[in-house]
Each structure stands twice: as structure tokens, then as C-alpha cells.
C-alpha atoms as a PDB file:
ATOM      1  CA  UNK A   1      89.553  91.334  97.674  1.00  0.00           C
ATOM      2  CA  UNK A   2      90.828  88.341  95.582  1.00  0.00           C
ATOM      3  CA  UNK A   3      91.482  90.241  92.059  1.00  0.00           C
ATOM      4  CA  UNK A   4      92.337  88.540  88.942  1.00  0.00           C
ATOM      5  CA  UNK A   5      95.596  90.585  88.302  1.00  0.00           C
ATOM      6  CA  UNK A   6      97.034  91.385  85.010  1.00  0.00           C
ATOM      7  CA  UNK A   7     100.148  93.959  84.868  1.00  0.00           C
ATOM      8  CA  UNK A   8     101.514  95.300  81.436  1.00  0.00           C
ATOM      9  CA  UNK A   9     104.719  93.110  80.624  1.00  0.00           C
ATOM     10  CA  UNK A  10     106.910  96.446  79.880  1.00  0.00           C
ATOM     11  CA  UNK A  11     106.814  97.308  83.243  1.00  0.00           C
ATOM     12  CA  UNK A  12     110.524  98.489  84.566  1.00  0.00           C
ATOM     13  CA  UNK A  13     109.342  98.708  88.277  1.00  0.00           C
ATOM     14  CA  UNK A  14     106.103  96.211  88.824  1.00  0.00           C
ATOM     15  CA  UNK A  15     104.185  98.194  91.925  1.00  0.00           C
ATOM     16  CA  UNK A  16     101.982  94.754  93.131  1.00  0.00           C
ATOM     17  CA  UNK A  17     102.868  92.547  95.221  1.00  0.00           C
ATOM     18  CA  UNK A  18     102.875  88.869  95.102  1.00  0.00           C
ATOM     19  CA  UNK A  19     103.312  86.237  98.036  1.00  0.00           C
ATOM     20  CA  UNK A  20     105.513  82.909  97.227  1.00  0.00           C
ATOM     21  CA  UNK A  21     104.143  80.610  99.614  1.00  0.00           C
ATOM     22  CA  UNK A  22     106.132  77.044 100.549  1.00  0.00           C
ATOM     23  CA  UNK A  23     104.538  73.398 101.127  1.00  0.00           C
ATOM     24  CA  UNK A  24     103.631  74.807 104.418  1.00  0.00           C
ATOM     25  CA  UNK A  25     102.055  77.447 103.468  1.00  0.00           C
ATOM     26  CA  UNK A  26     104.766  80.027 104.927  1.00  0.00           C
ATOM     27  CA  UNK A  27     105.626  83.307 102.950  1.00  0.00           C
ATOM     28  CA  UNK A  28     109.173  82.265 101.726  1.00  0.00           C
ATOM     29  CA  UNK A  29     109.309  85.296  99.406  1.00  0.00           C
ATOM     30  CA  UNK A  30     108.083  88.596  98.161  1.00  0.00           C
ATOM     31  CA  UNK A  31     107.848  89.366  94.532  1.00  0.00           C
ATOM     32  CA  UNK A  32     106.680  91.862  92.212  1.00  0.00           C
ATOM     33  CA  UNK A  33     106.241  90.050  89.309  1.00  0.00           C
ATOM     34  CA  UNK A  34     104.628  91.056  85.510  1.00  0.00           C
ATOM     35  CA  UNK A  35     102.065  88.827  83.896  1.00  0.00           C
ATOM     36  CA  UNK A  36      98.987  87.593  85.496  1.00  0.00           C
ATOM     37  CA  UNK A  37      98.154  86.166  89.173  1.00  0.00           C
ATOM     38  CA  UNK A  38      95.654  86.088  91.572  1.00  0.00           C
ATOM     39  CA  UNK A  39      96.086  87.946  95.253  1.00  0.00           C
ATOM     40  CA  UNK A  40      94.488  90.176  98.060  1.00  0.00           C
ATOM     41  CA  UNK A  41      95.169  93.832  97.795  1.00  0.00           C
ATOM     42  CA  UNK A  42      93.593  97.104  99.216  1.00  0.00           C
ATOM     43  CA  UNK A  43      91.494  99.416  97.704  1.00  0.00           C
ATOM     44  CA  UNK A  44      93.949 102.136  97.659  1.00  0.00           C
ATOM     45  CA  UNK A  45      96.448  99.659  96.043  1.00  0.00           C
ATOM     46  CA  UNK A  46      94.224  98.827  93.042  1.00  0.00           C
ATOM     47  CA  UNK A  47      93.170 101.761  92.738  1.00  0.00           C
ATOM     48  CA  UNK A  48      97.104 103.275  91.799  1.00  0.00           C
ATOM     49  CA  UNK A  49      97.976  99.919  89.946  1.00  0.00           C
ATOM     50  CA  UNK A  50      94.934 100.657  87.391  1.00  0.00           C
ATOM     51  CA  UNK A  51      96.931 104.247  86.769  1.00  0.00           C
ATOM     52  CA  UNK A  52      99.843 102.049  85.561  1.00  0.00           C
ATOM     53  CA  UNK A  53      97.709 100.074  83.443  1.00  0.00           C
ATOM     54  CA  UNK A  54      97.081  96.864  85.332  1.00  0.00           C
ATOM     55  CA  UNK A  55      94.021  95.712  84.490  1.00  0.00           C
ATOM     56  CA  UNK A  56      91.728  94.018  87.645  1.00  0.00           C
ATOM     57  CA  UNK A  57      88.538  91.324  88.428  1.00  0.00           C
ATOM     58  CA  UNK A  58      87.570  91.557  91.763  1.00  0.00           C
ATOM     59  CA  UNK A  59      85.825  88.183  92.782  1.00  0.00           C
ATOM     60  CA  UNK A  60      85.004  88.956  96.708  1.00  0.00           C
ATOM     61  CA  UNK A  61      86.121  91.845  99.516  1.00  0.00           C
ATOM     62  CA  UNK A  62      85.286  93.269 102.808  1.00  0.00           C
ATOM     63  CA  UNK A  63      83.678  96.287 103.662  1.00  0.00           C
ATOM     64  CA  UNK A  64      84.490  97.993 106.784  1.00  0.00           C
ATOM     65  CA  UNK A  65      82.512 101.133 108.541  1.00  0.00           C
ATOM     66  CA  UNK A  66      84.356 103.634 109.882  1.00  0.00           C
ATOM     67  CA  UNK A  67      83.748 103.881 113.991  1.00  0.00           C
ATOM     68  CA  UNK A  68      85.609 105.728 116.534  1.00  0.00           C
ATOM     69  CA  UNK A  69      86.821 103.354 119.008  1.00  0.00           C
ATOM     70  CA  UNK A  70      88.742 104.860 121.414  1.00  0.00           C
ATOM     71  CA  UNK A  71      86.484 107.953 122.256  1.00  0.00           C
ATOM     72  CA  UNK A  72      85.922 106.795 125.788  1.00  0.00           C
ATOM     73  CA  UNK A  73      90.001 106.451 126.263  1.00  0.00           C
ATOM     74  CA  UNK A  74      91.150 109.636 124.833  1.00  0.00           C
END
């Protein structure tokens, strides 16, 4: 999902991350940063960020079934 992010600004820990990508387009850094910004993020993610008060607009995602794979392995 690409969400519009928005954390509160009084945040002492920030729980989302952010990816700082160089010229390259190579992670050079992690963040957690407070404001507003634009990522990808799991469900589950969102889901605890909204308890904190981040507020979210998700533009696009992926839905995946659930299917046992390995069944004929096991």
C-alpha cells in the first residue's frame, strides 16, 4: 500500500518507518521520522500506527489469499 502518512509531531518514539534512498536509488538510511511522507507499509503496521494517532490515505495495495503450499512436502 502507498499511504499518505501523517504522524502526530509530539511523538517521543515515532513507530513508522521511512526509507532514505540515494541518487541510486539504494537504502542509505532508516528513519522514523514525525510529520508527513509517503511509503509502503503492512496492514498490521497501519493498523497499530492509527492507535497512536497517525492518520492514513491508502492510494493502492495487494491482496493476497491464503494457500497452503507445502502440503505435498510435509
Amino acid at each position: 500500500m502507498t499511504p499518505d502518512v501523517t504522524s502526530p509531531l509530539d511523538l517521543k518514539t515515532p513507530i513508522l518507518p521511512f526509507k532514505v534512498r540515494g541518487k541510486s536509488g539504494a537504502i542509505i538510511n532508516v528513519i522514523y521520522p514525525v510529520g508527513s511522507w509517503s511509503g509502503w507499509y503492512f496492514t498490521e503496521e497501519i493498523s497499530n500506527a492509527e492507535t497512536y494517532g497517525y492518520t492514513l490515505s491508502i492510494k493502492r495495495g495487494y491482496s493476497f489469499k491464503k494457500k497452503i503450499l507445502f502440503a505435498d512436502y510435509i
